[in-house]
PDB file of N, CA and C in Angstrom:
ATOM      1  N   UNK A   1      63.025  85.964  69.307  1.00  0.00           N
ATOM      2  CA  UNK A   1      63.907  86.743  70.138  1.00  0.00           C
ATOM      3  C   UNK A   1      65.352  86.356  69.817  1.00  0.00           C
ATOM      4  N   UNK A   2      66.158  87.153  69.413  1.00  0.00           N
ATOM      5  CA  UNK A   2      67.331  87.122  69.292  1.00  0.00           C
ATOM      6  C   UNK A   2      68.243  86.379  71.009  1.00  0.00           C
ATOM      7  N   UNK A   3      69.476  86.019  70.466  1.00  0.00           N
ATOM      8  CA  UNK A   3      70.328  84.915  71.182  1.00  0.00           C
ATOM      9  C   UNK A   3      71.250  86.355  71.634  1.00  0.00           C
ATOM     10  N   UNK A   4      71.339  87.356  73.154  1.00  0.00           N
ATOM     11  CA  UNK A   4      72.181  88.074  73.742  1.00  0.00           C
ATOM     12  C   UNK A   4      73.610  87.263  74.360  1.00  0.00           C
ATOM     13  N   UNK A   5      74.286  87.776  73.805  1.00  0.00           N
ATOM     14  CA  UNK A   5      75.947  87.461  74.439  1.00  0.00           C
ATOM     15  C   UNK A   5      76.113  88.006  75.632  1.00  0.00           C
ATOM     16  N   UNK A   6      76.667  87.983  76.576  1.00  0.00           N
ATOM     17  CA  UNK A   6      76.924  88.852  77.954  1.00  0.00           C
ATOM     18  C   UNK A   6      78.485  88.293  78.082  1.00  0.00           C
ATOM     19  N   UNK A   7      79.215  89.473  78.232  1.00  0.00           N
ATOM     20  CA  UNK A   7      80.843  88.914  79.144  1.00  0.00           C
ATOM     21  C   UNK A   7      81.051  89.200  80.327  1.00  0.00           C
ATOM     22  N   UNK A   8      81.159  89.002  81.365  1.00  0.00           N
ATOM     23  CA  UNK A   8      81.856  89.711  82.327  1.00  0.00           C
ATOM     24  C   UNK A   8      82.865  91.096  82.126  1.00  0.00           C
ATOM     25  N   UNK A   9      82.293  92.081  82.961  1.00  0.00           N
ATOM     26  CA  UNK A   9      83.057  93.343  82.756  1.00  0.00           C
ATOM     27  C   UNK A   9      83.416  93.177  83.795  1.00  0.00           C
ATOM     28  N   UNK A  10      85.335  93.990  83.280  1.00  0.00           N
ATOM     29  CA  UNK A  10      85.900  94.064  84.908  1.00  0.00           C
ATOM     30  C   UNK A  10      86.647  95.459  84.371  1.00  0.00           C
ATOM     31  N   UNK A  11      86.533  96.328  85.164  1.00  0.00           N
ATOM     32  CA  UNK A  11      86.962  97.723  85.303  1.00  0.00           C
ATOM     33  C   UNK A  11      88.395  97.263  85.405  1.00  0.00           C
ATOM     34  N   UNK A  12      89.727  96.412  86.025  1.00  0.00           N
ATOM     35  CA  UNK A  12      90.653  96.206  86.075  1.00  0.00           C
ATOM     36  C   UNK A  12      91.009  96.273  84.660  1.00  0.00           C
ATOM     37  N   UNK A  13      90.249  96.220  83.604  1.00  0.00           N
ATOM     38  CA  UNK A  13      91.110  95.446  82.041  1.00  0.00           C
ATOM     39  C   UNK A  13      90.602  97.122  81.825  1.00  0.00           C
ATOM     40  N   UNK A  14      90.723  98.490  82.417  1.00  0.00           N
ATOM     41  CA  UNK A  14      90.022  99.498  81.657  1.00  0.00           C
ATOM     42  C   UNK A  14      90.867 100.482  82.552  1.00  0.00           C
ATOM     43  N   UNK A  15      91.755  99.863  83.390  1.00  0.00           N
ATOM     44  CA  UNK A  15      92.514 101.204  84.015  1.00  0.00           C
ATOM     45  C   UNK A  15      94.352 101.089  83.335  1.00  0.00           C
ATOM     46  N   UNK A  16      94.738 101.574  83.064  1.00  0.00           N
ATOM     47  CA  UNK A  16      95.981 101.857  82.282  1.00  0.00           C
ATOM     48  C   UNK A  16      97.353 102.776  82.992  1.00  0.00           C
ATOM     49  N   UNK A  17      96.406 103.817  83.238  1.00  0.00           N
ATOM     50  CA  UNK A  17      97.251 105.166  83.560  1.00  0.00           C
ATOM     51  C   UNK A  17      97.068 105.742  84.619  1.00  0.00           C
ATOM     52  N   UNK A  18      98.053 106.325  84.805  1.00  0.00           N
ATOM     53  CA  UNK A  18      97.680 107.001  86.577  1.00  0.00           C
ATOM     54  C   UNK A  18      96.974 107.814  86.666  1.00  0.00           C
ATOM     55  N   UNK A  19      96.483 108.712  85.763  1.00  0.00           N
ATOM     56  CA  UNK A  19      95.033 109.401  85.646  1.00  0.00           C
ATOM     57  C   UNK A  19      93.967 108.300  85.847  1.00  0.00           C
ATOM     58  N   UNK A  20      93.988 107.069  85.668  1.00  0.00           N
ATOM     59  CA  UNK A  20      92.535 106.225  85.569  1.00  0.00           C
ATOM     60  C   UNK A  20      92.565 106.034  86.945  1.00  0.00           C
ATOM     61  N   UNK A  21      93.520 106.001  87.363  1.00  0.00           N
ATOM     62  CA  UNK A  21      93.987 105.677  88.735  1.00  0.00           C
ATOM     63  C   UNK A  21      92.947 105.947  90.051  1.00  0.00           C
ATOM     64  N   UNK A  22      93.588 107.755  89.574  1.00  0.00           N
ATOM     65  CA  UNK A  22      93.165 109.233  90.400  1.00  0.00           C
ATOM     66  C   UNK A  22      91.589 108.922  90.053  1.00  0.00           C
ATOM     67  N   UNK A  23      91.376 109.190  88.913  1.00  0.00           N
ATOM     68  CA  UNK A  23      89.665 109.162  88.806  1.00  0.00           C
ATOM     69  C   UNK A  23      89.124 108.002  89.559  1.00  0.00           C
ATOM     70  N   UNK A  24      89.476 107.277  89.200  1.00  0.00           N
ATOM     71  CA  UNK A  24      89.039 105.373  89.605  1.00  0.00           C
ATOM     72  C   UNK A  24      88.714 105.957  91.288  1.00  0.00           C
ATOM     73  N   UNK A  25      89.650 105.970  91.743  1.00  0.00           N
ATOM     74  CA  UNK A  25      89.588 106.069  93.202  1.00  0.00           C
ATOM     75  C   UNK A  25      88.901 107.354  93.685  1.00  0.00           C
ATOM     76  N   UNK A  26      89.033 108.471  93.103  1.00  0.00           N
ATOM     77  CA  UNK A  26      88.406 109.804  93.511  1.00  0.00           C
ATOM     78  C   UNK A  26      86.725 109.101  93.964  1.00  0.00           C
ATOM     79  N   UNK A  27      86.400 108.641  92.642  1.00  0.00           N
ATOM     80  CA  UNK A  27      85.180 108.462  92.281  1.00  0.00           C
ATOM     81  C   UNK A  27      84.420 107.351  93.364  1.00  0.00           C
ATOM     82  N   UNK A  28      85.804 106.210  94.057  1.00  0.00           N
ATOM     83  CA  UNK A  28      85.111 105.557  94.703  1.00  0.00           C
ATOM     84  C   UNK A  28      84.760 106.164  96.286  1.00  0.00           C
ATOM     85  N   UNK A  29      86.039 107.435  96.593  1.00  0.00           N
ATOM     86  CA  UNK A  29      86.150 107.991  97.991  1.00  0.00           C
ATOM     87  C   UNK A  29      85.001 108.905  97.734  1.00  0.00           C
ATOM     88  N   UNK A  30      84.141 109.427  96.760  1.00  0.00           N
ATOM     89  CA  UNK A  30      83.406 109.927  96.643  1.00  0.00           C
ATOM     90  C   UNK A  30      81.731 109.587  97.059  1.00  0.00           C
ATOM     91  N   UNK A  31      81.551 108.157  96.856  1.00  0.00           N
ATOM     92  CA  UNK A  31      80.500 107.317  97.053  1.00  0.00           C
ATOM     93  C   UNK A  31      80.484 107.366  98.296  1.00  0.00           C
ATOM     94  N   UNK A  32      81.714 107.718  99.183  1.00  0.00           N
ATOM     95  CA  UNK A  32      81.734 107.541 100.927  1.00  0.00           C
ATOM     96  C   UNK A  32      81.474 105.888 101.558  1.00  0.00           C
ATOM     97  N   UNK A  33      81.209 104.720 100.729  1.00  0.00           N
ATOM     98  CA  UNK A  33      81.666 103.513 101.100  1.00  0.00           C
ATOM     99  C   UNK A  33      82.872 102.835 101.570  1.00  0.00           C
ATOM    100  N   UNK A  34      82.971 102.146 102.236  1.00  0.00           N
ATOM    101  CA  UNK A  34      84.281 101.890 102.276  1.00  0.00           C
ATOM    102  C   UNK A  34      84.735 100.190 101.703  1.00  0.00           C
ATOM    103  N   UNK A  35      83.709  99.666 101.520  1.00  0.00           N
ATOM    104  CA  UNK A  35      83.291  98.279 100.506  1.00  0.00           C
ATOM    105  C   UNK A  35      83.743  99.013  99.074  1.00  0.00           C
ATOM    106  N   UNK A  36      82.999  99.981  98.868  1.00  0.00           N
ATOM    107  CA  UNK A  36      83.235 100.115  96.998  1.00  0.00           C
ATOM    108  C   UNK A  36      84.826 100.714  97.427  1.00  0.00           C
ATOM    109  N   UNK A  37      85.430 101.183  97.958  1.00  0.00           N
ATOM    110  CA  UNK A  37      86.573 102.063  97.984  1.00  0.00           C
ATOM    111  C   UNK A  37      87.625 100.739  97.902  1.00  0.00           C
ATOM    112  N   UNK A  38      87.733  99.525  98.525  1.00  0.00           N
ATOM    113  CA  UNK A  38      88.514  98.702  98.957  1.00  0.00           C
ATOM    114  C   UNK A  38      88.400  97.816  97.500  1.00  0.00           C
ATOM    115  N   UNK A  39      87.108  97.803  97.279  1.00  0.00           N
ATOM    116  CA  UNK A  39      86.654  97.048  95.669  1.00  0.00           C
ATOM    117  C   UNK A  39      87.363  98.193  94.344  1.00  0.00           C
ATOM    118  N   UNK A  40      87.416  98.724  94.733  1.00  0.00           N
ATOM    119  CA  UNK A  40      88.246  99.834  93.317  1.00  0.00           C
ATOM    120  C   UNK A  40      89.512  99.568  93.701  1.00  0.00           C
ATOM    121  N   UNK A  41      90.275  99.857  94.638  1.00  0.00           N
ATOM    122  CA  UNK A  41      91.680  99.513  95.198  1.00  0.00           C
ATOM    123  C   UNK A  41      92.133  98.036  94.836  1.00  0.00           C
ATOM    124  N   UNK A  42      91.157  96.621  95.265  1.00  0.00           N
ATOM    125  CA  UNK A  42      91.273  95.373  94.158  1.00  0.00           C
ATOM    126  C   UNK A  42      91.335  95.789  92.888  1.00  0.00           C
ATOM    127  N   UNK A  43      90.297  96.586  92.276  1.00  0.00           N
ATOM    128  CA  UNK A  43      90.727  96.566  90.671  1.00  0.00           C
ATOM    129  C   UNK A  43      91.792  97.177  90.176  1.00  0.00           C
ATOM    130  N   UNK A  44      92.272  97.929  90.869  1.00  0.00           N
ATOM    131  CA  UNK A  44      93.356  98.860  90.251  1.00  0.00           C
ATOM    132  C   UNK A  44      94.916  97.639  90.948  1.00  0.00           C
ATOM    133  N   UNK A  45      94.475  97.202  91.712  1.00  0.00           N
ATOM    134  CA  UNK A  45      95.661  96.100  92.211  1.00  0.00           C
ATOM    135  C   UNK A  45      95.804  95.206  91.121  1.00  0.00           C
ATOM    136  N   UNK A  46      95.032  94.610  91.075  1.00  0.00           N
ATOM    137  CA  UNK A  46      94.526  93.935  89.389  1.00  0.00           C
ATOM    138  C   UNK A  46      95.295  94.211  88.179  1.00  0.00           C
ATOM    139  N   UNK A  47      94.912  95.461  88.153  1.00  0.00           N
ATOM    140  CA  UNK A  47      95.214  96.031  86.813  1.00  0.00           C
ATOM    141  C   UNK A  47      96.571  96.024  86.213  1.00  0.00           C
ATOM    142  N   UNK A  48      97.332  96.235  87.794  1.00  0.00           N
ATOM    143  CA  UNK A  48      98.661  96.441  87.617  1.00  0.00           C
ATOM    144  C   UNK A  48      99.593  95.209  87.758  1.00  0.00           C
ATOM    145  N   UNK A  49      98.809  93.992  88.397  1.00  0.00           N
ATOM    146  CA  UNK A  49      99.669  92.517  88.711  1.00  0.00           C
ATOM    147  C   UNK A  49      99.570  92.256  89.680  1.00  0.00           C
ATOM    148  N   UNK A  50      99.233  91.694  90.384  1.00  0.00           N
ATOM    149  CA  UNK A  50      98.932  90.923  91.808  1.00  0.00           C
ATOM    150  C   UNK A  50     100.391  90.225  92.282  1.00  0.00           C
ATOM    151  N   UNK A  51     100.931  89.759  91.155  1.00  0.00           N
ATOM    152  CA  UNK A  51     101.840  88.445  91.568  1.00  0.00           C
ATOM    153  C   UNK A  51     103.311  89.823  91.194  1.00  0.00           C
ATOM    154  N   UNK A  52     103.715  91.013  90.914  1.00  0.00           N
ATOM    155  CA  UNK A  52     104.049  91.523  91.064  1.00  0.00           C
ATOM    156  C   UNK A  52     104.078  92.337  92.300  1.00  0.00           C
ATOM    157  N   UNK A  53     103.230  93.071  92.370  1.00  0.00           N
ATOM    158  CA  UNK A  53     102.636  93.812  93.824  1.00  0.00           C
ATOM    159  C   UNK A  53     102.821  92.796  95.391  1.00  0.00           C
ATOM    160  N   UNK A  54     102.552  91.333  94.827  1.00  0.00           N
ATOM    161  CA  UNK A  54     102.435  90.945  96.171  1.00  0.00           C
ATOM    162  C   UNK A  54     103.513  90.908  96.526  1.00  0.00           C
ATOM    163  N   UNK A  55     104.641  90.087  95.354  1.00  0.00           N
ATOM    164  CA  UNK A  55     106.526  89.962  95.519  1.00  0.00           C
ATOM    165  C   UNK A  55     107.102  91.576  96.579  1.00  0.00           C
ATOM    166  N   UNK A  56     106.222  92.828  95.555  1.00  0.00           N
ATOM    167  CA  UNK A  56     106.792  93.893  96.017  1.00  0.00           C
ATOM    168  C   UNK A  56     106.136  94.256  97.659  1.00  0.00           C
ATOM    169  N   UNK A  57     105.237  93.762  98.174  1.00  0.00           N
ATOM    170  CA  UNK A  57     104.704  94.071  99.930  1.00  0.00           C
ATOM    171  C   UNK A  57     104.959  92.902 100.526  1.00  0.00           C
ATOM    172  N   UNK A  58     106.379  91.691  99.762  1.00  0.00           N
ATOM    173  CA  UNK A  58     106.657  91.030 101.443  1.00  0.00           C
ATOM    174  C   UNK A  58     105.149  89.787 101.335  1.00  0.00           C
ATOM    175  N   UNK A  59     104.094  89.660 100.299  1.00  0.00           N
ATOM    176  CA  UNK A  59     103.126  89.189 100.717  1.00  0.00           C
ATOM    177  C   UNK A  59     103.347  87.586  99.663  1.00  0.00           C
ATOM    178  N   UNK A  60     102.241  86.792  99.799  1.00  0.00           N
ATOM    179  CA  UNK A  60     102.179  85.600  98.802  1.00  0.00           C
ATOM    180  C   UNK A  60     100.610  86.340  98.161  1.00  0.00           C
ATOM    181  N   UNK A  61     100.756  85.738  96.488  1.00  0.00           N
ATOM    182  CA  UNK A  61      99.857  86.403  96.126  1.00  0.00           C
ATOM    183  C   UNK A  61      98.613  85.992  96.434  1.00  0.00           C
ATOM    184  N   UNK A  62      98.080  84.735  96.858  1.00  0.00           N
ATOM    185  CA  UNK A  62      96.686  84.540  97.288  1.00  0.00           C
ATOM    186  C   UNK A  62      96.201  85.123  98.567  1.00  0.00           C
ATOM    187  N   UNK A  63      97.607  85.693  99.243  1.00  0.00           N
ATOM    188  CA  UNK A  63      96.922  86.693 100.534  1.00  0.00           C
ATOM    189  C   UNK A  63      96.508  87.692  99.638  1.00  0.00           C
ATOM    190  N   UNK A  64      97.227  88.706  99.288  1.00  0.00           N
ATOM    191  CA  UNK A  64      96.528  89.698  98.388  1.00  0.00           C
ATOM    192  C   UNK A  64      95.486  89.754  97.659  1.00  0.00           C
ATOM    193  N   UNK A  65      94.940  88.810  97.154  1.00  0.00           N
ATOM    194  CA  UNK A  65      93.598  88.597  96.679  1.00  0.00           C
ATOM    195  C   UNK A  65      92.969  88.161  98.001  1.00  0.00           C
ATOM    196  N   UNK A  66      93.341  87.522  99.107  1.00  0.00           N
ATOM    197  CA  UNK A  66      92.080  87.242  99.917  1.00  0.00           C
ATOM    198  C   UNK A  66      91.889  88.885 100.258  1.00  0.00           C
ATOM    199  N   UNK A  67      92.999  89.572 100.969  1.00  0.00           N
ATOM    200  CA  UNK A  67      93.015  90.703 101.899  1.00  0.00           C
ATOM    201  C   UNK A  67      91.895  91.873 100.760  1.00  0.00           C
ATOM    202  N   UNK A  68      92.298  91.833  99.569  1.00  0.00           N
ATOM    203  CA  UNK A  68      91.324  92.645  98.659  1.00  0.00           C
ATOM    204  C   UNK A  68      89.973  92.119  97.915  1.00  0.00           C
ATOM    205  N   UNK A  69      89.845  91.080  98.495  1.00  0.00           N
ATOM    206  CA  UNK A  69      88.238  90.168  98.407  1.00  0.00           C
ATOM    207  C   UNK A  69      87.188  91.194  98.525  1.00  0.00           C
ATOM    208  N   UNK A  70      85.882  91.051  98.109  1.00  0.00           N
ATOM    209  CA  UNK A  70      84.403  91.473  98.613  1.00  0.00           C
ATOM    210  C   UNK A  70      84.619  90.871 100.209  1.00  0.00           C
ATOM    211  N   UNK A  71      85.247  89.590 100.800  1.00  0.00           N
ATOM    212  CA  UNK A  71      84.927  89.221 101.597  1.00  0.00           C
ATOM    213  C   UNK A  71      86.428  89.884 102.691  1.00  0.00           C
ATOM    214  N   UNK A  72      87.378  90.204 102.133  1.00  0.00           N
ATOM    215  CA  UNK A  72      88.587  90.685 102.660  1.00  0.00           C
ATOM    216  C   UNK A  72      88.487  91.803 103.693  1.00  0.00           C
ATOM    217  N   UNK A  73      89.610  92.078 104.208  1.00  0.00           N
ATOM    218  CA  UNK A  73      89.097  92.842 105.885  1.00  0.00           C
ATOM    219  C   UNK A  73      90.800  93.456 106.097  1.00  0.00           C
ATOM    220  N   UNK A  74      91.470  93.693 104.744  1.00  0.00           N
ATOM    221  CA  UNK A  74      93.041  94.103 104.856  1.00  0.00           C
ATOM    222  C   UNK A  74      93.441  94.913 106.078  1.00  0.00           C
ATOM    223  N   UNK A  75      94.397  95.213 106.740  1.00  0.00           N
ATOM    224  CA  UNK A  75      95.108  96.014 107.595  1.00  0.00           C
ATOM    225  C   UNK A  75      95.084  97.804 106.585  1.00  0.00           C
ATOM    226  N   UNK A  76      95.124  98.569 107.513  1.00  0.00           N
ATOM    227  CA  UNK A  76      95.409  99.859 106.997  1.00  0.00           C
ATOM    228  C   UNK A  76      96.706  99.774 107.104  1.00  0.00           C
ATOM    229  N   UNK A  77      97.756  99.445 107.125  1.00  0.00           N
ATOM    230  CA  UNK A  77      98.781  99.259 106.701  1.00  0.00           C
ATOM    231  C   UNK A  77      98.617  98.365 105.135  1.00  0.00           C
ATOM    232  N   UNK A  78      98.312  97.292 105.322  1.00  0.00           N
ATOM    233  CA  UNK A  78      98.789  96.799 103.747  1.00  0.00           C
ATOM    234  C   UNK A  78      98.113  97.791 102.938  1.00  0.00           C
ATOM    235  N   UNK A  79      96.918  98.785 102.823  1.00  0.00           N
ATOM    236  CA  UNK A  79      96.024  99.379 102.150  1.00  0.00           C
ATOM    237  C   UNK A  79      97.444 100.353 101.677  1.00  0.00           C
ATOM    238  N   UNK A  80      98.270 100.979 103.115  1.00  0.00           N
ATOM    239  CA  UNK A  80      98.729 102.067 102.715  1.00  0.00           C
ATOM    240  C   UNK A  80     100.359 101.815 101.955  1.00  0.00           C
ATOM    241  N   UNK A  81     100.738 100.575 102.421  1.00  0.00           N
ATOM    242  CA  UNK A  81     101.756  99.987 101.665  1.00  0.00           C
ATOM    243  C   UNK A  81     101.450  99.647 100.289  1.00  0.00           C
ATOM    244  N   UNK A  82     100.018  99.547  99.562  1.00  0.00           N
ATOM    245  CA  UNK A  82      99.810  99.064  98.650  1.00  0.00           C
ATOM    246  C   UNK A  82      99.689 100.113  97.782  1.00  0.00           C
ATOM    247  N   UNK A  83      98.863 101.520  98.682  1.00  0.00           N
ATOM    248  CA  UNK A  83      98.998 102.775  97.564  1.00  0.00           C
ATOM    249  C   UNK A  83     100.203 102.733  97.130  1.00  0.00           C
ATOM    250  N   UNK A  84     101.427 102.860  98.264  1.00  0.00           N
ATOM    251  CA  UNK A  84     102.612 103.728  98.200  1.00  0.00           C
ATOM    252  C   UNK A  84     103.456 102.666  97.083  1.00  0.00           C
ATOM    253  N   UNK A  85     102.945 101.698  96.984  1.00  0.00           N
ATOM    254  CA  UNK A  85     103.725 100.591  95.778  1.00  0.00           C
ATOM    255  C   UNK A  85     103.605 101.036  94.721  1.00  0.00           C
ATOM    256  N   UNK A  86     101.836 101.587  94.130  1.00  0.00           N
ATOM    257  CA  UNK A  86     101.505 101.843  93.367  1.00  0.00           C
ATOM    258  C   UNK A  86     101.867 103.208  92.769  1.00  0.00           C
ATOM    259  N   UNK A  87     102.738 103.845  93.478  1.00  0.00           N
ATOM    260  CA  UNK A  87     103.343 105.244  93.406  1.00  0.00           C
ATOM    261  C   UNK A  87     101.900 106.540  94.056  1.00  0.00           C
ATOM    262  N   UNK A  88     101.233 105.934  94.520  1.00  0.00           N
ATOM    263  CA  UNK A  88     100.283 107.007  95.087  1.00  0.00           C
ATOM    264  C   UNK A  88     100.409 107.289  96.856  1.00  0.00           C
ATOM    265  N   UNK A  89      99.302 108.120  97.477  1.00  0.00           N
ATOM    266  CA  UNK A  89      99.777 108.723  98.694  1.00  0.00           C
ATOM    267  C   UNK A  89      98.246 109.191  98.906  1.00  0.00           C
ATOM    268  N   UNK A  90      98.389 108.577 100.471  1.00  0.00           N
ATOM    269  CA  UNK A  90      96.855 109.327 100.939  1.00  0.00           C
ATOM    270  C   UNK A  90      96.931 110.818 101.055  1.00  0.00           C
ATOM    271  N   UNK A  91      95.939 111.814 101.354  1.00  0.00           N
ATOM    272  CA  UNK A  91      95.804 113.266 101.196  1.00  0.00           C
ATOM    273  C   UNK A  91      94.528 113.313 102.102  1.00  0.00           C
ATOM    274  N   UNK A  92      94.567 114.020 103.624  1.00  0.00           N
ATOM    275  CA  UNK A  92      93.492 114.176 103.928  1.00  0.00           C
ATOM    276  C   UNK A  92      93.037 115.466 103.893  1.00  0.00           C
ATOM    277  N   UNK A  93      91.699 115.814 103.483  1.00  0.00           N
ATOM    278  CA  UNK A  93      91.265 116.689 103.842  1.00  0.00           C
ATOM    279  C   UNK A  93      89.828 116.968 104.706  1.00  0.00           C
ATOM    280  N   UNK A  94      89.572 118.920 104.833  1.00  0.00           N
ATOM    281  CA  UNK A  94      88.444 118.570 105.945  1.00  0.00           C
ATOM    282  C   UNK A  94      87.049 118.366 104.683  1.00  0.00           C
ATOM    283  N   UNK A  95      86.172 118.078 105.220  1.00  0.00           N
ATOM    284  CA  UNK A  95      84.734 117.639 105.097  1.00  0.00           C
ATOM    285  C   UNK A  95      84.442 119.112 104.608  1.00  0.00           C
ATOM    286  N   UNK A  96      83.539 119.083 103.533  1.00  0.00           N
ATOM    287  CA  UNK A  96      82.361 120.818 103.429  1.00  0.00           C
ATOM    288  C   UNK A  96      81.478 120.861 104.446  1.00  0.00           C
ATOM    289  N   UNK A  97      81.261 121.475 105.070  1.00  0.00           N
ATOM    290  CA  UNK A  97      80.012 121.557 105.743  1.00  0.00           C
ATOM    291  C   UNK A  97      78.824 121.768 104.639  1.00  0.00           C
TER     292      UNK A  97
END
């Protein structure tokens, strides 16, 4: 039997552009979780700098990684301060029946 390599994949080293952005997140508000939605929002926080982002919300950066943890529990405020950093904006709409 051959010797398999495995790396850790992290979707953060695979988002770039604000199209990966839109999809990234479409795709997680789509699943209707709100665990995977907050876990895509870490990666795309990620993607872009933590220790940047946090300077820019007023925060220290190990809050920002706790608040966007698997185990994290952020304010809907930092969520929405964190889109609006990122140059994005919530959009609600109604449900299909």
């Amino acid at each position: 039997m051959e010797n398999i390599t495995v790396s850790k994949w992290d979707a953060a080293d695979y988002i770039e552009t604000k199209e990966d952005v839109i999809s990234y997140l479409a795709a997680a508000v789509e699943e209707n979780d709100p665990k995977f939605i907050l876990s895509a929002i870490g990666d795309i926080a990620r993607s872009k700098g933590m220790t940047q982002l946090a300077r820019e919300l007023n925060l220290d950066r190990a809050g920002l990684y706790r608040a966007l943890s698997e185990n994290g529990n952020p304010s809907f405020i930092m969520i929405y301060s964190l889109l609006d950093t990122l140059g994005f904006r919530l959009k609600i709409e109604r449900k299909s029946a």
